[in-house]
Protein backbone atom coordinates (compact mmCIF):
# COMPACT_ATOMS: atom_id res chain seq x y z
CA UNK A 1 0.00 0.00 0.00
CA UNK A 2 1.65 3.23 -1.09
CA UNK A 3 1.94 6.18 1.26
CA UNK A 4 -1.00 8.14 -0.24
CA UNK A 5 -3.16 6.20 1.24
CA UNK A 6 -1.70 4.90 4.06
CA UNK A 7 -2.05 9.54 5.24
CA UNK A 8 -5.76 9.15 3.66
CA UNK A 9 -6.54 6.57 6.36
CA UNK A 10 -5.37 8.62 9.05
CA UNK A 11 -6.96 11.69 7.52
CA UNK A 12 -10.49 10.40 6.68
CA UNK A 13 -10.24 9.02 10.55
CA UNK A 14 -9.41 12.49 12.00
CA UNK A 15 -12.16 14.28 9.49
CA UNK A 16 -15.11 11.78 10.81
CA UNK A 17 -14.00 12.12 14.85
CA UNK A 18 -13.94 16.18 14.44
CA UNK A 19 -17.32 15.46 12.90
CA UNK A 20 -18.04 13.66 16.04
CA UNK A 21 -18.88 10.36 14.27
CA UNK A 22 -17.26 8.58 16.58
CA UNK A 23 -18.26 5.06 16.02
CA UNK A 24 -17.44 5.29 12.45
CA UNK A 25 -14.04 6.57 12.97
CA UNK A 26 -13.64 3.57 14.92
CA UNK A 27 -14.80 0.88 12.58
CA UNK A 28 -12.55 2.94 9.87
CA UNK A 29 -9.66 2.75 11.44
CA UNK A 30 -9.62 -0.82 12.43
CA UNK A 31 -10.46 -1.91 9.01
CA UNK A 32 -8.08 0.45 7.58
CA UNK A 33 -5.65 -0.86 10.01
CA UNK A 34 -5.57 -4.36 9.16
CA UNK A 35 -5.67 -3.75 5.76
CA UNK A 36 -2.53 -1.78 5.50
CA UNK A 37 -0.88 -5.11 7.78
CA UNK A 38 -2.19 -7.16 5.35
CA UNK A 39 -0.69 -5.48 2.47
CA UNK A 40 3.01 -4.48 4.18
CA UNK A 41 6.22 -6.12 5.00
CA UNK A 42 6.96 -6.79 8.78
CA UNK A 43 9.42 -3.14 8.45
CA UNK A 44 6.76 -1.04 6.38
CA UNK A 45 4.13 -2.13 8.91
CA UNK A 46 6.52 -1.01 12.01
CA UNK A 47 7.14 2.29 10.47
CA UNK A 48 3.19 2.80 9.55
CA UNK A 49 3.05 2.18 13.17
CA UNK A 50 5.32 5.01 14.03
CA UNK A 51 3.21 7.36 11.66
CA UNK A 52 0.36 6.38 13.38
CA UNK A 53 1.68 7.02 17.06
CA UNK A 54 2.63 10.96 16.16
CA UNK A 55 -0.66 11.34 14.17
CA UNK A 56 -3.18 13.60 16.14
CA UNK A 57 -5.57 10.46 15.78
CA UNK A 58 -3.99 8.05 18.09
CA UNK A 59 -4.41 10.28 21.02
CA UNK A 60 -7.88 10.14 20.53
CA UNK A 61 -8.29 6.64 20.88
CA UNK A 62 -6.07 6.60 24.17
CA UNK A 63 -10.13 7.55 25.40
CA UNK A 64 -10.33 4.15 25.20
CA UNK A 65 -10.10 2.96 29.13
CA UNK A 66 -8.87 -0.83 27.17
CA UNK A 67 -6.92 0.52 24.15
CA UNK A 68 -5.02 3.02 27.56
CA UNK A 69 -4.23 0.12 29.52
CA UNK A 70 -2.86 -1.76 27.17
CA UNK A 71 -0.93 1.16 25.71
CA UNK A 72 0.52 2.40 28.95
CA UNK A 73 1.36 -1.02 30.83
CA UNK A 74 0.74 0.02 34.33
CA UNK A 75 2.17 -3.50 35.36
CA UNK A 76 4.81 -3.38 32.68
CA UNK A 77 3.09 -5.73 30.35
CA UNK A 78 0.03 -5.20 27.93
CA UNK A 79 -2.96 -7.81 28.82
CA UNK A 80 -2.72 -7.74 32.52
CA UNK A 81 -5.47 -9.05 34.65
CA UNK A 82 -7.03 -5.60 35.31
CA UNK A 83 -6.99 -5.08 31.26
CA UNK A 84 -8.52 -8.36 30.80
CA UNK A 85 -11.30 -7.49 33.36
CA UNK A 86 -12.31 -4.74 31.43
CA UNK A 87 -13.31 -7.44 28.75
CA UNK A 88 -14.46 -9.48 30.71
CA UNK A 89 -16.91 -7.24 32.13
CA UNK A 90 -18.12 -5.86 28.74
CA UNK A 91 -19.87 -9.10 28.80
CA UNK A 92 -21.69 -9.02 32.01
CA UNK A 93 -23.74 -6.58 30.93
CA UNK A 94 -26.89 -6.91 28.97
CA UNK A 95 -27.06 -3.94 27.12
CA UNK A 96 -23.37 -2.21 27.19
CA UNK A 97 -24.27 -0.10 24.13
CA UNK A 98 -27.17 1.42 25.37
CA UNK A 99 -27.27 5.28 24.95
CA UNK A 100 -23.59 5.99 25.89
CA UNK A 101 -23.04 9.16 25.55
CA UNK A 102 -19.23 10.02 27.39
CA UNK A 103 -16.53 9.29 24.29
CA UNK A 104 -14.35 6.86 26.14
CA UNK A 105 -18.10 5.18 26.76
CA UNK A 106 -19.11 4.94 22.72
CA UNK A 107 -15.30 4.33 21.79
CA UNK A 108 -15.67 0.89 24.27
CA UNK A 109 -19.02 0.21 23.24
CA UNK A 110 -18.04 0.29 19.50
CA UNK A 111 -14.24 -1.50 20.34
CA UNK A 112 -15.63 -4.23 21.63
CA UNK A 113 -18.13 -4.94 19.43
CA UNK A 114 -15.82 -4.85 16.27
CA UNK A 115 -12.26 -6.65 17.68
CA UNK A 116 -12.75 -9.93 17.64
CA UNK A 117 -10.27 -10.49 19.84
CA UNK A 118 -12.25 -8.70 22.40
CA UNK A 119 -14.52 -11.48 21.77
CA UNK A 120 -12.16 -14.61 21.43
CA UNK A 121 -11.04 -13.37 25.35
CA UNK A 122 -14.87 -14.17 26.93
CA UNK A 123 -14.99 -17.19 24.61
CA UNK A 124 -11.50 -18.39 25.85
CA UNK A 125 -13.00 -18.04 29.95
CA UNK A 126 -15.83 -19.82 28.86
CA UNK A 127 -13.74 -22.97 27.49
CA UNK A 128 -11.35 -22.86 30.46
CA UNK A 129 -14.20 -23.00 32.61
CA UNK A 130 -15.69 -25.96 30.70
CA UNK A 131 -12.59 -27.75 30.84
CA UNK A 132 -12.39 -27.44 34.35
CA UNK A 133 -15.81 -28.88 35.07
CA UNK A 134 -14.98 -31.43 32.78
CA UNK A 135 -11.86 -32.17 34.66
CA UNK A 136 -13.89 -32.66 37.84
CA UNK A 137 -16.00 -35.17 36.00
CA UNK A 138 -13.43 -36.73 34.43
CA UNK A 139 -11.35 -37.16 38.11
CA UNK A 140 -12.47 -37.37 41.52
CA UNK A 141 -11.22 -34.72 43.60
CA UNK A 142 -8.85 -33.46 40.49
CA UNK A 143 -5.38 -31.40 41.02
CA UNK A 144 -5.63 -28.39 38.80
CA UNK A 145 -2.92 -26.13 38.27
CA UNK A 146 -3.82 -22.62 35.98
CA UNK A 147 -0.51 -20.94 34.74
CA UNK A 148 -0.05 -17.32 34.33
CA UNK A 149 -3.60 -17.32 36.30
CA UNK A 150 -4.95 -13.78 36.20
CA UNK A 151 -7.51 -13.38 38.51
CA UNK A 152 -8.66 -16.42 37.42
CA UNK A 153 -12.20 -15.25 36.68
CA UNK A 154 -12.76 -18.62 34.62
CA UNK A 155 -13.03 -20.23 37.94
CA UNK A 156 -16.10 -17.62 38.91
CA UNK A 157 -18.30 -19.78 35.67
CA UNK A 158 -16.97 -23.19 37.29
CA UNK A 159 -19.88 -25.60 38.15
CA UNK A 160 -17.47 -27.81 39.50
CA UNK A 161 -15.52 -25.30 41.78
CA UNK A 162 -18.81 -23.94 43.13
CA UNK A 163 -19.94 -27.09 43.84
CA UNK A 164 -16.11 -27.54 45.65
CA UNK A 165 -15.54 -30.77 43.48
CA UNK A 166 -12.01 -29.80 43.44
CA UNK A 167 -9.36 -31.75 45.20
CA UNK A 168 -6.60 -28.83 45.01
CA UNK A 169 -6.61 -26.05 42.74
CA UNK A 170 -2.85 -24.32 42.16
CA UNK A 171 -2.63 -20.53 40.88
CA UNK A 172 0.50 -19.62 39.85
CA UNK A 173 1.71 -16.05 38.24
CA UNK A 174 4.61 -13.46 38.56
CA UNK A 175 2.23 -10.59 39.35
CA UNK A 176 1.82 -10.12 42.97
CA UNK A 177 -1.43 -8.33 43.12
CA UNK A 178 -3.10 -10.94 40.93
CA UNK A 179 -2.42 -13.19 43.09
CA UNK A 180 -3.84 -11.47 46.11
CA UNK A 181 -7.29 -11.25 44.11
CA UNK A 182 -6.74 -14.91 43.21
CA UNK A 183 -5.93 -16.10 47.05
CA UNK A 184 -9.63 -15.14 48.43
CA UNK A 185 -11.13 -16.70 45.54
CA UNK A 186 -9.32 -20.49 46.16
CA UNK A 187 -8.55 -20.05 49.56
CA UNK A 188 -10.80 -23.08 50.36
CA UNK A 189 -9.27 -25.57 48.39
CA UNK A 190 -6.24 -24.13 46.73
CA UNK A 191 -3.20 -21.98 47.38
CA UNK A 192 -1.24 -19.54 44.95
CA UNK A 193 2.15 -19.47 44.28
CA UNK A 194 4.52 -16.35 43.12
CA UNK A 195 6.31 -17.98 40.03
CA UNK A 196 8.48 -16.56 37.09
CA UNK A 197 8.74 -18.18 33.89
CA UNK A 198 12.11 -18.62 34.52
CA UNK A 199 11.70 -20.73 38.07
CA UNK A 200 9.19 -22.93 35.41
CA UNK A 201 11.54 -23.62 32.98
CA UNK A 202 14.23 -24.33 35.72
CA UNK A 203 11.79 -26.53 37.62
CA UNK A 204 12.81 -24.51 40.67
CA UNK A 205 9.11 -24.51 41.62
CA UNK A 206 8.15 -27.58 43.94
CA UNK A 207 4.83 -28.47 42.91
CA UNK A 208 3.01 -31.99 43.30
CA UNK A 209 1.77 -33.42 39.86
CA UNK A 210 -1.90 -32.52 38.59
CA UNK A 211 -4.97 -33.55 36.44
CA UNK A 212 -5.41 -30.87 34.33
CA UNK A 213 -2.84 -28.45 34.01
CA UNK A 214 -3.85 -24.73 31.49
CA UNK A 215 -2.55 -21.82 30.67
CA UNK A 216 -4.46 -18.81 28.57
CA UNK A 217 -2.39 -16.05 27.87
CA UNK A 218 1.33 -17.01 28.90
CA UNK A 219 2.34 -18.64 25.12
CA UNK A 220 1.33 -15.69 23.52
CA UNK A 221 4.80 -13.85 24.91
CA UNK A 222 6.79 -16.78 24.63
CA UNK A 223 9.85 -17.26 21.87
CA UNK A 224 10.10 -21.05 20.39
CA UNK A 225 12.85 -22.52 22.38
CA UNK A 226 11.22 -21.39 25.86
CA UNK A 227 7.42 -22.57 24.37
CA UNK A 228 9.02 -25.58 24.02
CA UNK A 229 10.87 -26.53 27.22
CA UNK A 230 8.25 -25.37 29.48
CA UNK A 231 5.43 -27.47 27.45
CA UNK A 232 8.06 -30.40 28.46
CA UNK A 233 8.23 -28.97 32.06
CA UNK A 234 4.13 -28.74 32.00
CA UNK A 235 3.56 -32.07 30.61
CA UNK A 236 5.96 -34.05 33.05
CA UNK A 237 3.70 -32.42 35.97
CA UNK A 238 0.75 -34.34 34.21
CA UNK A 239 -0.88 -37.43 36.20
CA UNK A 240 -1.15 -40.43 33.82
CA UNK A 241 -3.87 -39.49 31.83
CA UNK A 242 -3.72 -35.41 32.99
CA UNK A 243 -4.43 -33.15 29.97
CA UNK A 244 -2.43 -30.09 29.20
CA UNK A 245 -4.12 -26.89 27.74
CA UNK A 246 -2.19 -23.96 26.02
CA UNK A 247 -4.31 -21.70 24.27
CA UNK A 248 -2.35 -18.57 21.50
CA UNK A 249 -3.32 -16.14 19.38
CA UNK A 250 -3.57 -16.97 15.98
CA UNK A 251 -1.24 -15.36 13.13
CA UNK A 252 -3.49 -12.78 10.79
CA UNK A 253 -6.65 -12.64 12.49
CA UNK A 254 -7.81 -8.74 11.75
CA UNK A 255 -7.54 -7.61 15.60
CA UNK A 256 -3.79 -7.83 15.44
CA UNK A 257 -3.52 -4.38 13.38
CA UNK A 258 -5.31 -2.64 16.49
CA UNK A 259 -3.86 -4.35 18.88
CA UNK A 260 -0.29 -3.79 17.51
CA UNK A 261 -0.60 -0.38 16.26
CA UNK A 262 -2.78 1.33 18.30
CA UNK A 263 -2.71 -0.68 22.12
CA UNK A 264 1.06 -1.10 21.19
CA UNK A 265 0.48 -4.76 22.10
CA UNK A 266 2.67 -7.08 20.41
CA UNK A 267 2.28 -10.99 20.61
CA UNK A 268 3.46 -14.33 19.09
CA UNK A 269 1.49 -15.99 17.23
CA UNK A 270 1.08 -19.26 16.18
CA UNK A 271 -0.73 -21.20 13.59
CA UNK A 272 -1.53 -25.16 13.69
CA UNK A 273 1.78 -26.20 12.82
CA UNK A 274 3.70 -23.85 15.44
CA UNK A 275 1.50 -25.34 17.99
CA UNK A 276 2.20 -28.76 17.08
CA UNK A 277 6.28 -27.99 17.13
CA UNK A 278 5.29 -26.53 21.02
CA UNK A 279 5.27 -31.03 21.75
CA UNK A 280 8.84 -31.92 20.17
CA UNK A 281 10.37 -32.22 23.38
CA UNK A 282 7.92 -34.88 24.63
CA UNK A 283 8.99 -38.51 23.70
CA UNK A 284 5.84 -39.28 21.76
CA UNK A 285 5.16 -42.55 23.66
CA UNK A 286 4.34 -40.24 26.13
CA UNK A 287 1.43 -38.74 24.06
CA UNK A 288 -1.86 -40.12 24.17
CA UNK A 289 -3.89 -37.95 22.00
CA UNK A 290 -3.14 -34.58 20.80
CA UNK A 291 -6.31 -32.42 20.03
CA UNK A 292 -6.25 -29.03 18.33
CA UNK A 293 -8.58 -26.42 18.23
CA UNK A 294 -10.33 -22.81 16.93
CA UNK A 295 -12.98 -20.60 19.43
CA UNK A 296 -15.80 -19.64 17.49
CA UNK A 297 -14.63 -16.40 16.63
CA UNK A 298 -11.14 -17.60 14.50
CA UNK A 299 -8.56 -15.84 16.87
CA UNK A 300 -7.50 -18.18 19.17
CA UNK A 301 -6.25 -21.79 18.83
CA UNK A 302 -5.78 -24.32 21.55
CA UNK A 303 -4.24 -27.61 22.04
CA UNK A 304 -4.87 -30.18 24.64
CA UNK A 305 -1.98 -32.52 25.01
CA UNK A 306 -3.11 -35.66 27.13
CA UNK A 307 -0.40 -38.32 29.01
CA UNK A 308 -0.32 -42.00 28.65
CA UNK A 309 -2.00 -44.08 31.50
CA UNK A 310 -5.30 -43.21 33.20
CA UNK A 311 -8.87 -44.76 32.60
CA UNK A 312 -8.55 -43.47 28.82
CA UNK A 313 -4.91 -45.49 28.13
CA UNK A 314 -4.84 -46.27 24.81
CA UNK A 315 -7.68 -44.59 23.51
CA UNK A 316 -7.04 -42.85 20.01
């Protein structure tokens, strides 16, 4: 995409916001936005970016109380927990669009209806919750262990941890104050642990082994070589017949260009076959069954890994 109209984006953008159509500027600029991505190498894109950031429309969209979290990193990293509250509050209420009437109101109201990634987030608590209930009907009295927890709101949806069918639940993170949201939630029938990614990979962490061991957001920052060694670390926590969850954004899905650009929010992604290569430091006889896949809304990809042994040994 040439430069003309790479300025006419950003122009047409600022012309409809000082005409105080607001939720068209919006839906512009995202489309616009992943369009240019699409059509740019990985260096043209990064110095569209840098147009974009001293353009007088980017400040504008800093309204955004989402798009300014993720932009300014209170905690030092884009998608903390209190970011990802945000979403996941947008979809507690019935009607969030309803008459807002404050900008950084319609500019939330009309982000989260247009990112999809917005949307993949709820649909991601939503699985991790199923998975957990199935867990608990899968095992009696199952070890869980969430990595990279959050606030662990997935547990919140949990049939099976309201209904305390959980033998020990194990939150782990690096961020403190997660963790001190996380404590009151589990403090029945779980504990949380203070954890780098490094004291994972090292196996400095003493931890007991578990049924069902997941982790939502943590791949998504996470270079090949360390994906790799702490899906081996993971998977040798497993029980015989434990399952292992890792969920990542997928490559190309149109968020991305919003999310990079404008929340300066920059992931790894990974398509089917970078998932798969996430297992090649598991001996395969140690594989049972490897399932892989999409949330509804195309953005983010799971896989399940499951260990030999356990009631479903030798199942395909």
């Amino acid at each position: 995409m040439n430069q003309l109209n790479k300025n006419n984006l950003l122009n047409q953008v600022e012309i409809k916001i000082n005409q105080g159509q607001f939720s068209d500027a919006c839906s512009t600029l995202y489309d616009g936005l992943s369009h240019i991505r699409s059509h740019s190498s990985a260096e043209e894109w990064k110095q569209f970016v840098t147009q974009y950031r001293e353009h007088a429309v980017s400040q504008f969209f800093l309204q955004d109380p989402l798009t300014r979290r993720a932009f300014e990193k209170p905690r030092g990293y884009a998608g903390d927990p209190v970011m990802i509250d945000f979403v996941y509050d947008h979809d507690k209420v019935a009607t969030p669009c309803a008459r807002p009437t404050e900008i950084s109101e319609i500019l939330n109201c009309e982000l989260n209806r247009i990112v999809q990634a917005s949307h993949a987030v709820r649909e991601r608590k939503h699985i991790l919750s199923r998975k957990i209930n199935q867990t608990a009907e899968r095992v009696a009295n199952p070890y869980i262990l969430s990595v990279a927890c959050g606030h662990l709101r997935e547990a919140l949806d949990s049939v099976a941890i309201q209904n305390r069918k959980i033998g020990k639940f194990v939150a782990m993170d690096q961020d403190k104050e997660a963790l001190s949201v996380v404590a009151e939630l589990i403090k029945d029938f779980g504990e949380t642990i203070h954890a780098t990614l490094i004291d994972l990979i090292c196996d400095t962490v003493p931890l007991p082994s578990f049924d069902f061991i997941y982790t939502a957001g943590l791949y998504d920052y996470l270079p090949e070589s360390l994906a790799q060694k702490l899906t081996s670390n993971l998977f040798n926590l497993l029980n015989p017949g434990g399952r292992l969850l890792i969920a990542n954004y997928l490559p190309d899905t149109p968020s991305i260009a919003y999310m990079e650009a404008v929340m300066d929010w920059w992931l790894i992604y990974r398509d089917k076959e970078r998932m798969q290569a996430l297992i090649q430091q598991i001996p395969q006889e140690k594989i049972n069954d490897v399932d892989m896949f999409v949330e509804k809304n195309q953005v983010i990809i799971f896989m399940e890994i499951e260990k030999v042994g356990g009631a479903n040994a030798g199942s395909v």
